[in-house]
PDB file of N, CA and C in Angstrom:
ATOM      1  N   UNK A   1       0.844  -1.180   0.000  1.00  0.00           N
ATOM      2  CA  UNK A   1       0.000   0.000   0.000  1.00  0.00           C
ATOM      3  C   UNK A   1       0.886   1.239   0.000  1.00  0.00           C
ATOM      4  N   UNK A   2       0.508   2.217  -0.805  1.00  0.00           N
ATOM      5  CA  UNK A   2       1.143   3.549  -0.930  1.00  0.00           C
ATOM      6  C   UNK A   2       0.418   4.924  -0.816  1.00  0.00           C
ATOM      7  N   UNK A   3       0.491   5.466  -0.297  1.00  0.00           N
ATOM      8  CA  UNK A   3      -0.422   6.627  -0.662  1.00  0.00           C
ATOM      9  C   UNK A   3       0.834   8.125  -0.846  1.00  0.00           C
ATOM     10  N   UNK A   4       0.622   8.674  -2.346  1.00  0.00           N
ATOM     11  CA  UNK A   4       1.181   9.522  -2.639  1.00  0.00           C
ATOM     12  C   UNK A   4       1.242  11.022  -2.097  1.00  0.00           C
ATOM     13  N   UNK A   5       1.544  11.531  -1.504  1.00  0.00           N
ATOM     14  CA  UNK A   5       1.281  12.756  -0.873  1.00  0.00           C
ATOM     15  C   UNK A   5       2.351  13.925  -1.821  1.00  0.00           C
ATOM     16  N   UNK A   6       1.637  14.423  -2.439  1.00  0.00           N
ATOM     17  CA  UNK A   6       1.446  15.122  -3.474  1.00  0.00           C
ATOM     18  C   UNK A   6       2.953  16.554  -3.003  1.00  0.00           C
ATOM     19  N   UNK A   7       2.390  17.066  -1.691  1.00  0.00           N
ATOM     20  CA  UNK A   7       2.855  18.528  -1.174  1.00  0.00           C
ATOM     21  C   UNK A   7       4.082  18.241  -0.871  1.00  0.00           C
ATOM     22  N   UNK A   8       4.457  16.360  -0.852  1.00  0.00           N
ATOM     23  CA  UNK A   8       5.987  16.385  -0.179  1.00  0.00           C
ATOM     24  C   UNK A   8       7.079  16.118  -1.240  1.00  0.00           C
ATOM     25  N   UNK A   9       8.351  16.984  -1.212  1.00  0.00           N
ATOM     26  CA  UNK A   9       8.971  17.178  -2.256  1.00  0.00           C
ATOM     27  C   UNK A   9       9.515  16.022  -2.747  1.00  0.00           C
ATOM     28  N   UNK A  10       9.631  15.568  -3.817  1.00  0.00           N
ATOM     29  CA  UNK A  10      10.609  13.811  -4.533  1.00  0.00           C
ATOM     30  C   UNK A  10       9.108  12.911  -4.498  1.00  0.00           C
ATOM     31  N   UNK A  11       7.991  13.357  -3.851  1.00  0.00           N
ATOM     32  CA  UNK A  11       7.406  11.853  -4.077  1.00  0.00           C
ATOM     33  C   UNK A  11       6.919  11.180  -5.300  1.00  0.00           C
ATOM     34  N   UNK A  12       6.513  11.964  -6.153  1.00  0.00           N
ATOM     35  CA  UNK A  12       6.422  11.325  -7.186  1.00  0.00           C
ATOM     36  C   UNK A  12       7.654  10.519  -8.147  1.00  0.00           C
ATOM     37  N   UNK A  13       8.644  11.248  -7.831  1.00  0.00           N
ATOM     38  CA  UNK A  13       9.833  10.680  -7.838  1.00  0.00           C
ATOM     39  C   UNK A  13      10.133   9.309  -7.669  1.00  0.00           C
ATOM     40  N   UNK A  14       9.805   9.195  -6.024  1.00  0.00           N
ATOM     41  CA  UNK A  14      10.036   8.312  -5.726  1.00  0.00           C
ATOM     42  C   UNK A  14       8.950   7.087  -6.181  1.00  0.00           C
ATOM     43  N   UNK A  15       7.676   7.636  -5.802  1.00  0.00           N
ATOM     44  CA  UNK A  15       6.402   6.614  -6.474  1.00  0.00           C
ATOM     45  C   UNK A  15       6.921   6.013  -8.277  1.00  0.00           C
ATOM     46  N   UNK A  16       7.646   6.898  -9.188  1.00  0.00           N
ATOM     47  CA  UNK A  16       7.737   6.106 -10.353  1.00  0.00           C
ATOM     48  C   UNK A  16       8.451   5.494 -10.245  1.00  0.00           C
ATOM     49  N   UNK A  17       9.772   5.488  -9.435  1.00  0.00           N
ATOM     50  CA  UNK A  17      11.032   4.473  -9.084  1.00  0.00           C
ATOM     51  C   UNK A  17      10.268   3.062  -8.492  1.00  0.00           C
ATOM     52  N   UNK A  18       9.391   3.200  -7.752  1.00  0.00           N
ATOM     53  CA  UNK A  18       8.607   2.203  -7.193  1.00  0.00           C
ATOM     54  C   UNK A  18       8.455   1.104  -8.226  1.00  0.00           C
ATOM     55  N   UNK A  19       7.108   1.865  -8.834  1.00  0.00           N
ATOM     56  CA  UNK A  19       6.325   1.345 -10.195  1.00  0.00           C
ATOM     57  C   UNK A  19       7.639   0.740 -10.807  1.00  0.00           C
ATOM     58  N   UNK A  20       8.425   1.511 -11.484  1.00  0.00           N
ATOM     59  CA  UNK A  20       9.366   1.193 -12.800  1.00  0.00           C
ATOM     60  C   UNK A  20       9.978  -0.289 -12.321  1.00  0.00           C
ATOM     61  N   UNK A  21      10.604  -0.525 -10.784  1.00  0.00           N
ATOM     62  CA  UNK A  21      10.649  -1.521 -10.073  1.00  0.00           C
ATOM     63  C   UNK A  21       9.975  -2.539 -10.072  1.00  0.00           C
ATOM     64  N   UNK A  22       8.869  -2.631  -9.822  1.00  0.00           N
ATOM     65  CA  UNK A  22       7.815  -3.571  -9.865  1.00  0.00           C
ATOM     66  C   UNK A  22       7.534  -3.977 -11.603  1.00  0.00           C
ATOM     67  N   UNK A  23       7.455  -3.038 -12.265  1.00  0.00           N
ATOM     68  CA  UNK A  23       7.188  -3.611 -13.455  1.00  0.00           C
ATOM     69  C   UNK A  23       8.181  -4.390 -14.113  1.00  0.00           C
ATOM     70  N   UNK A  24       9.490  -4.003 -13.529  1.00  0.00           N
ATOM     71  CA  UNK A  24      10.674  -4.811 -14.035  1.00  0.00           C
ATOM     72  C   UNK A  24      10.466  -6.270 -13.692  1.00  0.00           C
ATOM     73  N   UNK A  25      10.149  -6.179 -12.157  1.00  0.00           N
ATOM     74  CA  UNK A  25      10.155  -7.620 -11.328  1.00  0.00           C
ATOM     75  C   UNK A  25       8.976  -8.227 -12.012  1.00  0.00           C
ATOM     76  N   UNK A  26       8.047  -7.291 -12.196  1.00  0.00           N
ATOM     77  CA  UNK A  26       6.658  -8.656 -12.426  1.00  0.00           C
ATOM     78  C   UNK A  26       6.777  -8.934 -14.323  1.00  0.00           C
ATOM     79  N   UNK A  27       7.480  -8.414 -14.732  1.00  0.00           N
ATOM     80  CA  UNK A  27       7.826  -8.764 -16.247  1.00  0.00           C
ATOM     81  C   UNK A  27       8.961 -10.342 -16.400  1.00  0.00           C
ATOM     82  N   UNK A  28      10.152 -10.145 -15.345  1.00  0.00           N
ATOM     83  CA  UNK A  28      11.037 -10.517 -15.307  1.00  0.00           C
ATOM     84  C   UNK A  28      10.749 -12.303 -14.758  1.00  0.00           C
ATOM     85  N   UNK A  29       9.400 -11.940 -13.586  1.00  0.00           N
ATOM     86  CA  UNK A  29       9.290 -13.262 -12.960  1.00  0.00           C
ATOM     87  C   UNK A  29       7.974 -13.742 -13.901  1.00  0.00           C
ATOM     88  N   UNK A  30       7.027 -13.282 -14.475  1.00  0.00           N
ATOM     89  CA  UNK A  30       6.040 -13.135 -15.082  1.00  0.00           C
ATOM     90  C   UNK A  30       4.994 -13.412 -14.131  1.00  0.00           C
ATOM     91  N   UNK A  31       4.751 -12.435 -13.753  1.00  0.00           N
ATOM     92  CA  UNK A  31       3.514 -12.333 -12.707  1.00  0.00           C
ATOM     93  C   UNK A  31       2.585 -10.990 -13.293  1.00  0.00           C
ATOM     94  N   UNK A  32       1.998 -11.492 -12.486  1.00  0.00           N
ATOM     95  CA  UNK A  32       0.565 -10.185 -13.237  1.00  0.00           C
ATOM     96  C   UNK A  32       0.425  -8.749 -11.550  1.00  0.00           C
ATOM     97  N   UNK A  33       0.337  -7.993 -11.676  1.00  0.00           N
ATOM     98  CA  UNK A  33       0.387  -6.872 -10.634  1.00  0.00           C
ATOM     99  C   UNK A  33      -0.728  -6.393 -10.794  1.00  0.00           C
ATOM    100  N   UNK A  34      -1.654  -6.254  -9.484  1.00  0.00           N
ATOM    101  CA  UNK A  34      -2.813  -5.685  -9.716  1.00  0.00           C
ATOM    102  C   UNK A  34      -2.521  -4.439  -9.040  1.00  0.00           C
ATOM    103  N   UNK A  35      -3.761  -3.340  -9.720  1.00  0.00           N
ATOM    104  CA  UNK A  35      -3.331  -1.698  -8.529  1.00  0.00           C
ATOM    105  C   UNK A  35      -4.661  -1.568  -8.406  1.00  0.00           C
ATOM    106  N   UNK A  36      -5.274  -0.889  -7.464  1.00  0.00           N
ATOM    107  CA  UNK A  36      -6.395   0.132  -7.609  1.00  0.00           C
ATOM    108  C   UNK A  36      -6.011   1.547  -7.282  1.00  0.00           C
ATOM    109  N   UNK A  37      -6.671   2.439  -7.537  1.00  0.00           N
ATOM    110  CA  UNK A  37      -6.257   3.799  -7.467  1.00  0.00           C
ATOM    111  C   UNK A  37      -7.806   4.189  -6.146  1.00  0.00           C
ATOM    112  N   UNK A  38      -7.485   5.203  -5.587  1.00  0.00           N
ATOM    113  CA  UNK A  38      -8.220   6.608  -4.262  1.00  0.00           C
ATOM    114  C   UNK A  38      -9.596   6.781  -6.087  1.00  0.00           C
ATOM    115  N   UNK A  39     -11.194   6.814  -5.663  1.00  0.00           N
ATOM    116  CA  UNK A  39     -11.962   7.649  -6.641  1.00  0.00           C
ATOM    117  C   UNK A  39     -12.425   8.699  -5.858  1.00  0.00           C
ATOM    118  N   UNK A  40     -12.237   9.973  -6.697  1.00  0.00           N
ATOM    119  CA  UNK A  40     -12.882  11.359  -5.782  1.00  0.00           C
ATOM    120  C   UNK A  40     -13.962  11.627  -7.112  1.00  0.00           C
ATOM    121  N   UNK A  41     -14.811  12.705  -6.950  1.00  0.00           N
ATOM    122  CA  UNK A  41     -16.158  12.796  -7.541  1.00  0.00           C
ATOM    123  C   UNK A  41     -15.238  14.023  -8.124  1.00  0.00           C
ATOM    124  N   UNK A  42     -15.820  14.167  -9.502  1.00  0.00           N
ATOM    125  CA  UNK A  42     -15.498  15.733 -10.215  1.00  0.00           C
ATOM    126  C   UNK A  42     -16.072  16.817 -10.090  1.00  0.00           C
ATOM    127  N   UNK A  43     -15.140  18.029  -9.798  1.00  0.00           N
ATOM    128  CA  UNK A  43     -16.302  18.863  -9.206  1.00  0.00           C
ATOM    129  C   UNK A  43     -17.343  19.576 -10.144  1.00  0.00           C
ATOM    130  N   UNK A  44     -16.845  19.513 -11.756  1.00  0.00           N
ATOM    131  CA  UNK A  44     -17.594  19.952 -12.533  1.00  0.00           C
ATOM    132  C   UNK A  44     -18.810  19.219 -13.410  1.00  0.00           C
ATOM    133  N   UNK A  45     -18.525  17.988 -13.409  1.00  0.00           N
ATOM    134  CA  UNK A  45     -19.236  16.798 -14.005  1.00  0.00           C
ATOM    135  C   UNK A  45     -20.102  15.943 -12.339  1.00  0.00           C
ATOM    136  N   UNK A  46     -18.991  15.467 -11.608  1.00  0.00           N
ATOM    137  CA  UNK A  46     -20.021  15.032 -10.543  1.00  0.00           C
ATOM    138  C   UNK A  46     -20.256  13.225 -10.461  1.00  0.00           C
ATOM    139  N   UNK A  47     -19.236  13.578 -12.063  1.00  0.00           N
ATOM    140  CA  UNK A  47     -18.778  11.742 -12.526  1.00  0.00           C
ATOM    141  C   UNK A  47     -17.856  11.613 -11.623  1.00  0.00           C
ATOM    142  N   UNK A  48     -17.441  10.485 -10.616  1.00  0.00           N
ATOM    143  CA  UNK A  48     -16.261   9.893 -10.288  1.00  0.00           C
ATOM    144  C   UNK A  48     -14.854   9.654 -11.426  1.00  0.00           C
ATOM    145  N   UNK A  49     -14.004   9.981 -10.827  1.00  0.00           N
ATOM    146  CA  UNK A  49     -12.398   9.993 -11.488  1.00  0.00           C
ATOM    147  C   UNK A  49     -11.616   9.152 -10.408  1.00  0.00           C
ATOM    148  N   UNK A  50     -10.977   8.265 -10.960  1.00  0.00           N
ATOM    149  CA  UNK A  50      -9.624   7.552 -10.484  1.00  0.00           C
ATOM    150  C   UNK A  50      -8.191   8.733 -10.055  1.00  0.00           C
ATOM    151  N   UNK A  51      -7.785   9.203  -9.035  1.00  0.00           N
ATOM    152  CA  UNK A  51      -6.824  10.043  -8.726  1.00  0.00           C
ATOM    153  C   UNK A  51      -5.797   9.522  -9.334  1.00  0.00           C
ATOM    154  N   UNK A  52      -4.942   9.922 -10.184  1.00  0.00           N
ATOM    155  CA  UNK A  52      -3.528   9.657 -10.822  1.00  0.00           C
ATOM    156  C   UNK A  52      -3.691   8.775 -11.912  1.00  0.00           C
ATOM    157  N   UNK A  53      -4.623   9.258 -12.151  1.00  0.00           N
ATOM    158  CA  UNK A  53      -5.199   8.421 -13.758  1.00  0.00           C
ATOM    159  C   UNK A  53      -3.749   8.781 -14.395  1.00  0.00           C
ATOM    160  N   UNK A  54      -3.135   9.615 -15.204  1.00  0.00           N
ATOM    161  CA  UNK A  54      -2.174   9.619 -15.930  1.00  0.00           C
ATOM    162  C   UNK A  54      -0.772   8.467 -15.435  1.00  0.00           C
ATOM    163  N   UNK A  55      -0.749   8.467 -14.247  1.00  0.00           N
ATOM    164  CA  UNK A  55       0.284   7.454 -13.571  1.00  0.00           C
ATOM    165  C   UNK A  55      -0.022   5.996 -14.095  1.00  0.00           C
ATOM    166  N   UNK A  56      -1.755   5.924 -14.020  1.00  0.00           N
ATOM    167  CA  UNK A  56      -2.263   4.344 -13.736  1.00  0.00           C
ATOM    168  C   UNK A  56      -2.050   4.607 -15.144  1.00  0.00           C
ATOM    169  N   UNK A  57      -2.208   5.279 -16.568  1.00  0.00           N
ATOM    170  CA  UNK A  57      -1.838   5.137 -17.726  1.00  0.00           C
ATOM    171  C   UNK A  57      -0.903   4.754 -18.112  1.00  0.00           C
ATOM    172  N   UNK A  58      -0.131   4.936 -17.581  1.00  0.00           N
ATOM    173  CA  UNK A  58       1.593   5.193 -18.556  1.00  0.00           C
ATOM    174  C   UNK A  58       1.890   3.700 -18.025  1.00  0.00           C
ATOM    175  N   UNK A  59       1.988   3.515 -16.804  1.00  0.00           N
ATOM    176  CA  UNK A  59       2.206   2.243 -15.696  1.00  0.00           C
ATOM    177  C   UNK A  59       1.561   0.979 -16.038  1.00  0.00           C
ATOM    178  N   UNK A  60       0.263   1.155 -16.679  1.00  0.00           N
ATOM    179  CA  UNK A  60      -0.254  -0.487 -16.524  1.00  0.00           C
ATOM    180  C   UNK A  60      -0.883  -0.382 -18.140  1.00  0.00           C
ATOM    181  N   UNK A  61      -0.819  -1.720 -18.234  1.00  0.00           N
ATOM    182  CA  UNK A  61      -1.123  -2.366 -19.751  1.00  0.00           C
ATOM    183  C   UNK A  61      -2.527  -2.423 -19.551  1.00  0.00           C
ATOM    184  N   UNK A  62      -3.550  -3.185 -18.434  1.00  0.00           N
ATOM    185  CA  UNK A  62      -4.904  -2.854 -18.873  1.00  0.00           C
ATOM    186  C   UNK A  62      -5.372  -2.316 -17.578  1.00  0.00           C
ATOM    187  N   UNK A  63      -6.206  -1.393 -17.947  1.00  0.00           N
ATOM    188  CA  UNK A  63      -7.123  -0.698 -16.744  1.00  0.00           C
ATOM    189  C   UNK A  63      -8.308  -1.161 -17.271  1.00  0.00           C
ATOM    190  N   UNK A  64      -9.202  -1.471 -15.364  1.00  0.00           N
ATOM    191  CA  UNK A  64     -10.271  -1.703 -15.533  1.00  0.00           C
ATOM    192  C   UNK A  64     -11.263  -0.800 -14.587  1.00  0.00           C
ATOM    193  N   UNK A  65     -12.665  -0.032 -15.059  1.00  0.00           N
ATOM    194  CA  UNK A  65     -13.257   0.472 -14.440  1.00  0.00           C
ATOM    195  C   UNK A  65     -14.343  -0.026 -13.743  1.00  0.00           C
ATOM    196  N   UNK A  66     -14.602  -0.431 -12.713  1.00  0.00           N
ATOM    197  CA  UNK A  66     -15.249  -0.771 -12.329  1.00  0.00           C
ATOM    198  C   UNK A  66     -16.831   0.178 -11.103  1.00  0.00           C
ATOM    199  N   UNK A  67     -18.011   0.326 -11.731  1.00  0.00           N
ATOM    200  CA  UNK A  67     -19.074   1.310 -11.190  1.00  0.00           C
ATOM    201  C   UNK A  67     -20.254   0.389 -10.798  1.00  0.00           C
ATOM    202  N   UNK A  68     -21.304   0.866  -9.767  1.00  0.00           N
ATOM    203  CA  UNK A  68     -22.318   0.192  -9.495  1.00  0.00           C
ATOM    204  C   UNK A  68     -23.497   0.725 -10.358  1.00  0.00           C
ATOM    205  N   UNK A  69     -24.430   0.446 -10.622  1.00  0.00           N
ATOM    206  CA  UNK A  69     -25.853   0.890 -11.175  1.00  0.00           C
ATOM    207  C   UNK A  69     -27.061   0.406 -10.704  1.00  0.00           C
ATOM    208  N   UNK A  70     -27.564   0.658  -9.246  1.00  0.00           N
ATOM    209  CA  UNK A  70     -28.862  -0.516  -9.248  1.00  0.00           C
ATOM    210  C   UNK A  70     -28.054  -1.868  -8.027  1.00  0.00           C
ATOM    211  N   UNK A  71     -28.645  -2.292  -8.578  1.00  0.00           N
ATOM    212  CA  UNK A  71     -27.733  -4.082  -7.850  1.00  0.00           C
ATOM    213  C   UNK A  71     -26.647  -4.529  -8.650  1.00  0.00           C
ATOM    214  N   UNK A  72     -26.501  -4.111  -9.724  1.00  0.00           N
ATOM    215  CA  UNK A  72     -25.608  -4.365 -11.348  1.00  0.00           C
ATOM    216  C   UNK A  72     -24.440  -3.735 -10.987  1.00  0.00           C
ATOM    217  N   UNK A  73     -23.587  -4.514 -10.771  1.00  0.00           N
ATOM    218  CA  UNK A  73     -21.723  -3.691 -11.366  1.00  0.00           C
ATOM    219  C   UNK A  73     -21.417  -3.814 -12.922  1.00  0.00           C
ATOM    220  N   UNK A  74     -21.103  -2.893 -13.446  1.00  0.00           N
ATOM    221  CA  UNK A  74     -20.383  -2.469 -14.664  1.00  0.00           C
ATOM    222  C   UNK A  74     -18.605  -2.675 -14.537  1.00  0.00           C
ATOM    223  N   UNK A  75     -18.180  -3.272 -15.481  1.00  0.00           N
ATOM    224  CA  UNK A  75     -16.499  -3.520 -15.702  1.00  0.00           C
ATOM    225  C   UNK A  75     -16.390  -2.977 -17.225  1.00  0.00           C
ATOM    226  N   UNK A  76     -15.950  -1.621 -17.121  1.00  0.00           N
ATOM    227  CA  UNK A  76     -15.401  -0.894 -18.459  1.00  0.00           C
ATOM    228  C   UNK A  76     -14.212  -1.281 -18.443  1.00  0.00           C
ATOM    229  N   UNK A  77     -13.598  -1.673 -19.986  1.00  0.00           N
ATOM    230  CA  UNK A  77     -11.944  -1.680 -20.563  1.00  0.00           C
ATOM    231  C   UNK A  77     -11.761  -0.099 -20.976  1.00  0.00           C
ATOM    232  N   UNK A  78     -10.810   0.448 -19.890  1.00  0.00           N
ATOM    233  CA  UNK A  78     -10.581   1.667 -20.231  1.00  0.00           C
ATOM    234  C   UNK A  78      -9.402   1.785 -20.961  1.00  0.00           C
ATOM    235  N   UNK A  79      -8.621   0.738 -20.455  1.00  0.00           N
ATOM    236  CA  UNK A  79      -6.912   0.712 -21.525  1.00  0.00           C
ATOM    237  C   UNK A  79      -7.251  -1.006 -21.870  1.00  0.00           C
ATOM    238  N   UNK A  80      -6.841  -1.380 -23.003  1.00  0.00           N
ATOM    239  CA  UNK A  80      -6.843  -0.857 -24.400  1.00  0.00           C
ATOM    240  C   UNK A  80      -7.577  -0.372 -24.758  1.00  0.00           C
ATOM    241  N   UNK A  81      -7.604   0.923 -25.118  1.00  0.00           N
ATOM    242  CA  UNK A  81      -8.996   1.783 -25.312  1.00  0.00           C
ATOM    243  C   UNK A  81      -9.247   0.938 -26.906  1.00  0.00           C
ATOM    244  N   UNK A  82     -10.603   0.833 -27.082  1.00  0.00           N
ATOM    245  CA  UNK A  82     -11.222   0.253 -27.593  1.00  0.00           C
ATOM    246  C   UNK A  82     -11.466  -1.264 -27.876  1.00  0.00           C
ATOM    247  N   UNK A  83     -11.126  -1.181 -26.507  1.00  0.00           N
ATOM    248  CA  UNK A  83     -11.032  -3.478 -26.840  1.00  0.00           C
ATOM    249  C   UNK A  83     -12.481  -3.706 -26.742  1.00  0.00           C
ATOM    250  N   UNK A  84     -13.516  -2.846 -26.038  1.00  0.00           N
ATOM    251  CA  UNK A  84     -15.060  -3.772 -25.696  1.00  0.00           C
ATOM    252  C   UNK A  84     -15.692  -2.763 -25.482  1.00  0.00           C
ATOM    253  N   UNK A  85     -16.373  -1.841 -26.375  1.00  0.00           N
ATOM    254  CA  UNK A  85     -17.425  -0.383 -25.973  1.00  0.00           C
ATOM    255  C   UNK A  85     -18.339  -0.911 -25.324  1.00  0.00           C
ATOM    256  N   UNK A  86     -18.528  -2.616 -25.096  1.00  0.00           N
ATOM    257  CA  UNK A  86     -20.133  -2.652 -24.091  1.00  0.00           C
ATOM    258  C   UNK A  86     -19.704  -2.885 -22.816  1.00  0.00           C
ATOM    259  N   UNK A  87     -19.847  -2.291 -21.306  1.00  0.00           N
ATOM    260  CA  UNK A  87     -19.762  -2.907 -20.650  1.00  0.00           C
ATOM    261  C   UNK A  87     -20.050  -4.272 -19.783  1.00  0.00           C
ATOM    262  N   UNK A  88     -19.592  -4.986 -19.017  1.00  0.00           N
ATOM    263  CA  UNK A  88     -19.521  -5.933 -18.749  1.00  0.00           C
ATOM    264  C   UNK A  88     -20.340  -6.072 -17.474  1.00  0.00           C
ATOM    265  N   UNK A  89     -21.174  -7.047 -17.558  1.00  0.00           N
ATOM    266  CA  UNK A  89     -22.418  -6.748 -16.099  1.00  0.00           C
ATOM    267  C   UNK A  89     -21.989  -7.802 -15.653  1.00  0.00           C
ATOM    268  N   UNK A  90     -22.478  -7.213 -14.224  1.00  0.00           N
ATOM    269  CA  UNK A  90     -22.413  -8.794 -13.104  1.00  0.00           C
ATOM    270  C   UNK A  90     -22.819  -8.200 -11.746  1.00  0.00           C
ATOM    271  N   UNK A  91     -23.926  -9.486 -11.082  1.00  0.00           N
ATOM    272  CA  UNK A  91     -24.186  -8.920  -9.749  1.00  0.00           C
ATOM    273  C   UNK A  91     -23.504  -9.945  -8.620  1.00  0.00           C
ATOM    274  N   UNK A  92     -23.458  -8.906  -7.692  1.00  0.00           N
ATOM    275  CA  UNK A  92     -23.054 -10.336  -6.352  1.00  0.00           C
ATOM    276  C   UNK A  92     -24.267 -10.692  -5.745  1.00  0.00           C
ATOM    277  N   UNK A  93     -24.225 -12.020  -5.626  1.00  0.00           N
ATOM    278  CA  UNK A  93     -25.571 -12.303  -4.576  1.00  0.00           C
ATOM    279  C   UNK A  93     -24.968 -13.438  -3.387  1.00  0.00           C
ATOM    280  N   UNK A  94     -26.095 -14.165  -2.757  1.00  0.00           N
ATOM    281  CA  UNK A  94     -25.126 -15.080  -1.908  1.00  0.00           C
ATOM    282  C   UNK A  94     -25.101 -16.111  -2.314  1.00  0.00           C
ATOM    283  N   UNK A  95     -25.048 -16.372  -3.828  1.00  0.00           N
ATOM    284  CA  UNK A  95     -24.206 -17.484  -4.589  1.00  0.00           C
ATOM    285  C   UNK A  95     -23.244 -17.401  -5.373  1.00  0.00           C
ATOM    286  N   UNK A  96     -22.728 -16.010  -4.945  1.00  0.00           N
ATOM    287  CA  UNK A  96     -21.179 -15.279  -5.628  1.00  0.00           C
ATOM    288  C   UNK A  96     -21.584 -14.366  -6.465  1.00  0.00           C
ATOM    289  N   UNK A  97     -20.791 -14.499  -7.536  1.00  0.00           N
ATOM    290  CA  UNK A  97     -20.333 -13.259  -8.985  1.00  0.00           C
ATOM    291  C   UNK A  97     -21.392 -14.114  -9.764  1.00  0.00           C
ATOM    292  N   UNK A  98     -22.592 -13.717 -10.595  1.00  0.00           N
ATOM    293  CA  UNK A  98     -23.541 -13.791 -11.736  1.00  0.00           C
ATOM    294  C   UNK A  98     -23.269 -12.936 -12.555  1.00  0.00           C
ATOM    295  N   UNK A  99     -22.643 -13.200 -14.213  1.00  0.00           N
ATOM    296  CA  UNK A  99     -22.501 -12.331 -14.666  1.00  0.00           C
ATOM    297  C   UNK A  99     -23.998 -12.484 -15.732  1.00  0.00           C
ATOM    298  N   UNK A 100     -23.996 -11.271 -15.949  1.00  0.00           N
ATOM    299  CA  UNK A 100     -25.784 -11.000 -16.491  1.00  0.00           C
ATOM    300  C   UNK A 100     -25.155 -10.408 -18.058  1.00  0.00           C
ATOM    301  N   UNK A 101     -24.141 -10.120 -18.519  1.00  0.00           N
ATOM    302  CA  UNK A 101     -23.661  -9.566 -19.731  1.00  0.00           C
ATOM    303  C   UNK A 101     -22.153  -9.693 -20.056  1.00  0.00           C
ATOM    304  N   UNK A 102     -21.406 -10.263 -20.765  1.00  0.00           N
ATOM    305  CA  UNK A 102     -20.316 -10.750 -20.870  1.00  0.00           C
ATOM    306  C   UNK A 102     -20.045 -10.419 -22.251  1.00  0.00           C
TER     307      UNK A 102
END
């Protein structure tokens, strides 16, 4: 776990040395690295945003968005942009993950 604190001087610095690290190791051993990113609401839209979206860009091969609607979760492919314009449904119940759209 990391949390970037923006106001203190080198951290981003240091946060890409991190990343660049890890991507070496999980290329090198072939492992897969999962991240999630902090979501804050936009103040002009009111849509939720992933904080350091440009980081989670450059850094990872696929991003996935994941939103609720209802009882329904949505899984958008945001990187590779354009692999699947439909999103991907699925609810939890207490017989697990049902996916309702695939």
């Amino acid at each position: 776990l990391y949390r970037l604190e923006a106001y203190e001087e080198g951290s981003l610095e240091k946060f890409s040395l991190m990343l660049a690290v890890l991507k070496y190791l999980a290329h090198k051993n072939k492992v897969t690295v999962y991240s999630s990113a902090q979501v804050r609401a936009r103040e002009d839209e009111g849509e939720p945003l992933a904080s350091g979206m440009p980081i989670l860009e450059y850094w990872h091969d696929i991003i996935l968005e994941i939103k609720r609607e209802g009882n329904e979760r949505l899984i958008n492919v945001v990187k590779p942009r354009g692999y699947n314009e439909k999103p991907y449904k699925f609810i939890i119940s207490a017989e697990g993950v049902e996916w309702i759209e695939c």
